[in-house]
Protein backbone atom coordinates (compact mmCIF):
# COMPACT_ATOMS: atom_id res chain seq x y z
CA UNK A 1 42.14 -13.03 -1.16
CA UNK A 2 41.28 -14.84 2.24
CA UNK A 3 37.77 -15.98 3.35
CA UNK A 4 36.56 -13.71 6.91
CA UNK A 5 33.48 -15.52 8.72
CA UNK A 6 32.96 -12.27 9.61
CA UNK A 7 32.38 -10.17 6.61
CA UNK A 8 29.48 -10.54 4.63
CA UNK A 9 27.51 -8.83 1.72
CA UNK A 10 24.15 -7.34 2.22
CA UNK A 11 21.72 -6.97 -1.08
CA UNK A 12 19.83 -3.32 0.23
CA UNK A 13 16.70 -2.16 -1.47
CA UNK A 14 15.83 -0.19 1.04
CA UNK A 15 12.24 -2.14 1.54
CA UNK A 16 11.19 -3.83 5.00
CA UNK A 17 12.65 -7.38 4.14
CA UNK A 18 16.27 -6.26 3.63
CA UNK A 19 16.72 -3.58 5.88
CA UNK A 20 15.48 -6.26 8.68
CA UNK A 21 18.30 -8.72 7.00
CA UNK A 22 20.90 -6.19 6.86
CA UNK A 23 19.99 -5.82 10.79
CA UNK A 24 20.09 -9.68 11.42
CA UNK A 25 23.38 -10.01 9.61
CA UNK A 26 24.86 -7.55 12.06
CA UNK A 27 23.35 -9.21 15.13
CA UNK A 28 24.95 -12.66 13.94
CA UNK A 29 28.45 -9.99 14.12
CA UNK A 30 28.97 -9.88 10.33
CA UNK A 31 30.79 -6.90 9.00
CA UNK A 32 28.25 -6.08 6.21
CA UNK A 33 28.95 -4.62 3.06
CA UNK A 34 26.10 -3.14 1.38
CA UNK A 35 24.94 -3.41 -1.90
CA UNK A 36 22.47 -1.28 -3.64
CA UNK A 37 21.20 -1.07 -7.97
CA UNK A 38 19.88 1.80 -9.51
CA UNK A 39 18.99 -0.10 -12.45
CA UNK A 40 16.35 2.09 -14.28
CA UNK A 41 13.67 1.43 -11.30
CA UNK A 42 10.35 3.85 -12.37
CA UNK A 43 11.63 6.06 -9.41
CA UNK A 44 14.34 6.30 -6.80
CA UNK A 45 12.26 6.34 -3.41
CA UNK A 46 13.66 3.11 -2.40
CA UNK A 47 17.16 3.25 -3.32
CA UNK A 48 17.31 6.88 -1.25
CA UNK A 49 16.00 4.37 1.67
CA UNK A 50 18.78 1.93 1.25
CA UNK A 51 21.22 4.82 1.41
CA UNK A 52 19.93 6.11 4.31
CA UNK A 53 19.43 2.87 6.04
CA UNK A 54 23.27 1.87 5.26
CA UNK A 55 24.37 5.22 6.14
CA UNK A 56 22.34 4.90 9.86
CA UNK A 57 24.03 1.36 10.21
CA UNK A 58 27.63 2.49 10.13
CA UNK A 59 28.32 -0.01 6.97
CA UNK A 60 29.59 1.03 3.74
CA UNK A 61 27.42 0.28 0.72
CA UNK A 62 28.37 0.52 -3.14
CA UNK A 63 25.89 1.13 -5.27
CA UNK A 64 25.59 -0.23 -8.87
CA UNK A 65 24.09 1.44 -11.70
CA UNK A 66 23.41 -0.82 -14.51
CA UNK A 67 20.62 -0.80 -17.43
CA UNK A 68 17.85 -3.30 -18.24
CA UNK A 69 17.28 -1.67 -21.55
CA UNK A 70 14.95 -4.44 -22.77
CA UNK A 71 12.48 -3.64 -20.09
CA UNK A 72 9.97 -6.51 -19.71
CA UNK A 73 8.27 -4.42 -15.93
CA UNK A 74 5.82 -2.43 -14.63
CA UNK A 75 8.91 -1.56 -12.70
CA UNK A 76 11.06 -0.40 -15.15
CA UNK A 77 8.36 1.08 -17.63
CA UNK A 78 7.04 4.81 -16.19
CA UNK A 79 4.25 4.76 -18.35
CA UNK A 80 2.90 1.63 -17.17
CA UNK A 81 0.34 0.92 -14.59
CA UNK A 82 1.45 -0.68 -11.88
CA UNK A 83 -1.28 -3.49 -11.31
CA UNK A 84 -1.15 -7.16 -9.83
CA UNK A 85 -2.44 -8.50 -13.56
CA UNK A 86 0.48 -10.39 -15.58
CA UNK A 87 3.26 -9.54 -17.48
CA UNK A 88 3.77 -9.21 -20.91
CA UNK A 89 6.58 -11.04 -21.17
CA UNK A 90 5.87 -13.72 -18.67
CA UNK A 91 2.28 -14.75 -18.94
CA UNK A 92 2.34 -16.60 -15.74
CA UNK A 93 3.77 -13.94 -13.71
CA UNK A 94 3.11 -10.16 -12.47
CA UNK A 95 3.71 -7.63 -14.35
CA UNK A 96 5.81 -6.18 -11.65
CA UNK A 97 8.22 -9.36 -11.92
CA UNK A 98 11.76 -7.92 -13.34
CA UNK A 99 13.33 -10.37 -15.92
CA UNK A 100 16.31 -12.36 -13.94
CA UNK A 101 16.67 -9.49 -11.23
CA UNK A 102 17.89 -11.23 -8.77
CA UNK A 103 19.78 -13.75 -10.87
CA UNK A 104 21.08 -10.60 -11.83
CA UNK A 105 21.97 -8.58 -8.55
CA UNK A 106 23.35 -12.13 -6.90
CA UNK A 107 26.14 -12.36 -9.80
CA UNK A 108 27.47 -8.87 -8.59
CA UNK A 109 27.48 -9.60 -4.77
CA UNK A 110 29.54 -12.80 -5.65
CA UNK A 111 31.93 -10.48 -7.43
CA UNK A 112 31.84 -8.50 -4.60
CA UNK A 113 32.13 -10.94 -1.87
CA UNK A 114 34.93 -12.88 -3.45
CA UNK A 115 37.03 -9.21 -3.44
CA UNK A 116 36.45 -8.45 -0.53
CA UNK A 117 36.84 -11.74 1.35
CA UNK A 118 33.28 -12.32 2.43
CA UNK A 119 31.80 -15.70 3.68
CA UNK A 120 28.42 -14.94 3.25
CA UNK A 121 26.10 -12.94 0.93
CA UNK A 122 22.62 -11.68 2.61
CA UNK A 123 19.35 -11.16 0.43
CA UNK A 124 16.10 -10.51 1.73
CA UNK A 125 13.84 -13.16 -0.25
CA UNK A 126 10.50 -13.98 1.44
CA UNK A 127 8.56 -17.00 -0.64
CA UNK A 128 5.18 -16.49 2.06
CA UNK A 129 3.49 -13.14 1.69
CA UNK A 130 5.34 -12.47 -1.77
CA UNK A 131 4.22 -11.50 -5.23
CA UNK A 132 4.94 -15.01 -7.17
CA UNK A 133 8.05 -13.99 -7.97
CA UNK A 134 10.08 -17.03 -9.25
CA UNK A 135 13.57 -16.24 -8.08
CA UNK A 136 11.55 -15.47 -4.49
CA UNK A 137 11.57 -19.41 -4.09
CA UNK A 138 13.31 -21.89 -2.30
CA UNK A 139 14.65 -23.85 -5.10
CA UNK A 140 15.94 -20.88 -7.00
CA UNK A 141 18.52 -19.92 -3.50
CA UNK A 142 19.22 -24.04 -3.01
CA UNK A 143 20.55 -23.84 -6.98
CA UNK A 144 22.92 -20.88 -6.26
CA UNK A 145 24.38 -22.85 -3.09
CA UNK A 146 25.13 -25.77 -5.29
CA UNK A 147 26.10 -23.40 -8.08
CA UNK A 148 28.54 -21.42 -5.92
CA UNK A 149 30.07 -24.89 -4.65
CA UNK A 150 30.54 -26.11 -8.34
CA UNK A 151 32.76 -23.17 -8.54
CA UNK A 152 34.41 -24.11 -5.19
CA UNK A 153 34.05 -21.30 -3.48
CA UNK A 154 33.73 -21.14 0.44
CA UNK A 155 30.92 -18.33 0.27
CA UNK A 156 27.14 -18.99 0.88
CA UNK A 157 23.67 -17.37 0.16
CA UNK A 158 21.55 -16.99 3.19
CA UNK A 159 17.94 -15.83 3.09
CA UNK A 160 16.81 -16.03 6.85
CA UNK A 161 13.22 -14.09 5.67
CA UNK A 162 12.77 -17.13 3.36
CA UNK A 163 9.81 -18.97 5.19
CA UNK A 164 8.28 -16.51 7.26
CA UNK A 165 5.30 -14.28 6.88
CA UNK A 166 5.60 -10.63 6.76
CA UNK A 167 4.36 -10.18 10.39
CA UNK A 168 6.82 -12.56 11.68
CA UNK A 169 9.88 -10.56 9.41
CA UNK A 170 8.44 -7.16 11.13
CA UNK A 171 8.37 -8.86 14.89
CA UNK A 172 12.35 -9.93 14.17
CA UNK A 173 13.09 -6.64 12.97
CA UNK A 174 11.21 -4.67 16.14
CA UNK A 175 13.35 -6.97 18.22
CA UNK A 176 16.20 -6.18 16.18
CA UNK A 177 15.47 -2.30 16.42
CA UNK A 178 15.28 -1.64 12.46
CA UNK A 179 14.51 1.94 11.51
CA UNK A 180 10.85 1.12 9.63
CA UNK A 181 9.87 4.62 9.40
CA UNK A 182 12.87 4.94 6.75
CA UNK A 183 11.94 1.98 4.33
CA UNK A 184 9.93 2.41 1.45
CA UNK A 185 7.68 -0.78 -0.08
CA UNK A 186 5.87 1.10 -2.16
CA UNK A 187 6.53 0.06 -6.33
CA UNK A 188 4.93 3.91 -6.67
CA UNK A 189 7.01 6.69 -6.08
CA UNK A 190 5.74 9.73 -4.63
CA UNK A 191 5.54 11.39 -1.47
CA UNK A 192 3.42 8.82 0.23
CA UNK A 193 3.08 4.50 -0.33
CA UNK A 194 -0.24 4.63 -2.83
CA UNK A 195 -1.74 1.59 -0.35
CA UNK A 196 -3.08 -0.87 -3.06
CA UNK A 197 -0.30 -2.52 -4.88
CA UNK A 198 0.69 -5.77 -4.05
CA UNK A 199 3.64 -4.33 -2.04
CA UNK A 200 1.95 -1.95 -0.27
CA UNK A 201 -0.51 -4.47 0.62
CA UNK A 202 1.70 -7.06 1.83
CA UNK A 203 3.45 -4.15 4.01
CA UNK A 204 -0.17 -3.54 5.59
CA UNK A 205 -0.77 -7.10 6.20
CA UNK A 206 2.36 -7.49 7.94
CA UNK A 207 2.11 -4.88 10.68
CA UNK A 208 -1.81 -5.52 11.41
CA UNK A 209 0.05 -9.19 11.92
CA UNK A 210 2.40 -7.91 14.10
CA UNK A 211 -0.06 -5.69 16.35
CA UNK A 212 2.11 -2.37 15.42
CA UNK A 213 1.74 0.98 13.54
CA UNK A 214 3.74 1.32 10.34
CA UNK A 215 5.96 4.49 11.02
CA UNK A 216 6.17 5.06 7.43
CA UNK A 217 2.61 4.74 6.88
């Protein structure tokens, strides 16, 4: 199938970094497809954001349900506590940090984007006011250029959150007129963001930067 500069695939959480991307993607006049995961997440509260965010954009979405059975999260384990102390698994990391997530979710927008004919696939990484997260850095999206070239493909990941803060992400996204009051940060579910996990925090620090309420707050 032929390569459109104009269609692109949008990884939606439904947090503040992606629904600003999915915005910027459609300002640069990409024709997004989004992509959500339900993939055993300790609650849904996010992924009902992405749906509603995709559905107020006008794009289609697909969302993927797939199983990380071998857990290795605070994120996919209800009966853990979600803290900022390290993983289990990973001593160096949090133990919010998901095993190869988005190793994981970047293999399925390739599939997608190749099928479809996209040129570009969107994530909303942010390696400045972020939990430590490896596949967060710069390297990690430099390696899946090259590695998508090796397989000569003509399709690119971009990651235009990548080097700025969180207030600078929520002053592009004002400008861009993203709907804040329908993301969700928080790695609690519930009927309200709990305020003190790293998330949360970050979220906080990020509008206090950017001299605006949180409408979700």
């Amino acid at each position: 199938m032929g390569i459109s500069s104009k269609k692109a695939v949008v990884l939606l959480s439904g947090g503040l970094d992606s629904a600003t991307v999915l915005a910027y993607a459609r300002k640069k006049g990409y024709h997004c497809h989004c992509l959500l995961f339900d993939y055993g997440q300790r609650h849904d509260r996010e992924l009902k954001a992405a749906r509603l965010i995709a559905a107020k954009s006008g794009c289609p979405f697909t969302v993927m349900k797939i199983g990380l059975p071998w857990g290795g999260s605070s994120l996919l384990d209800k009966g853990a506590a979600i803290t900022s102390g390290i993983s289990r698994v990973a001593r160096h990391l949090p133990a919010t940090y998901v095993p190869g997530r988005n190793t994981i979710f970047l293999s399925f927008a390739l599939s997608l984007a190749e099928t479809i004919g996209a040129s570009v696939i969107f994530i909303g990484a942010n390696a400045v006011d972020y939990s430590g997260y490896p596949d967060c850095r710069p390297v990690y999206y430099t390696a899946w250029k090259q590695l998508i070239k090796s397989l000569g493909l003509k399709i690119v990941v971009e990651a235009p959150l990548l080097h700025l803060s969180k207030g600078g992400i929520i002053r592009l996204g004002i400008k861009l007129g993203v709907p804040y009051g329908l993301t969700w940060s928080c790695y609690n579910g519930g009927v309200r963001p709990c305020g003190v996990c790293d998330s949360c925090r970050f979220r906080a620090k990020g509008f206090s930067e950017a001299g605006v309420n949180d409408p979700a707050a």
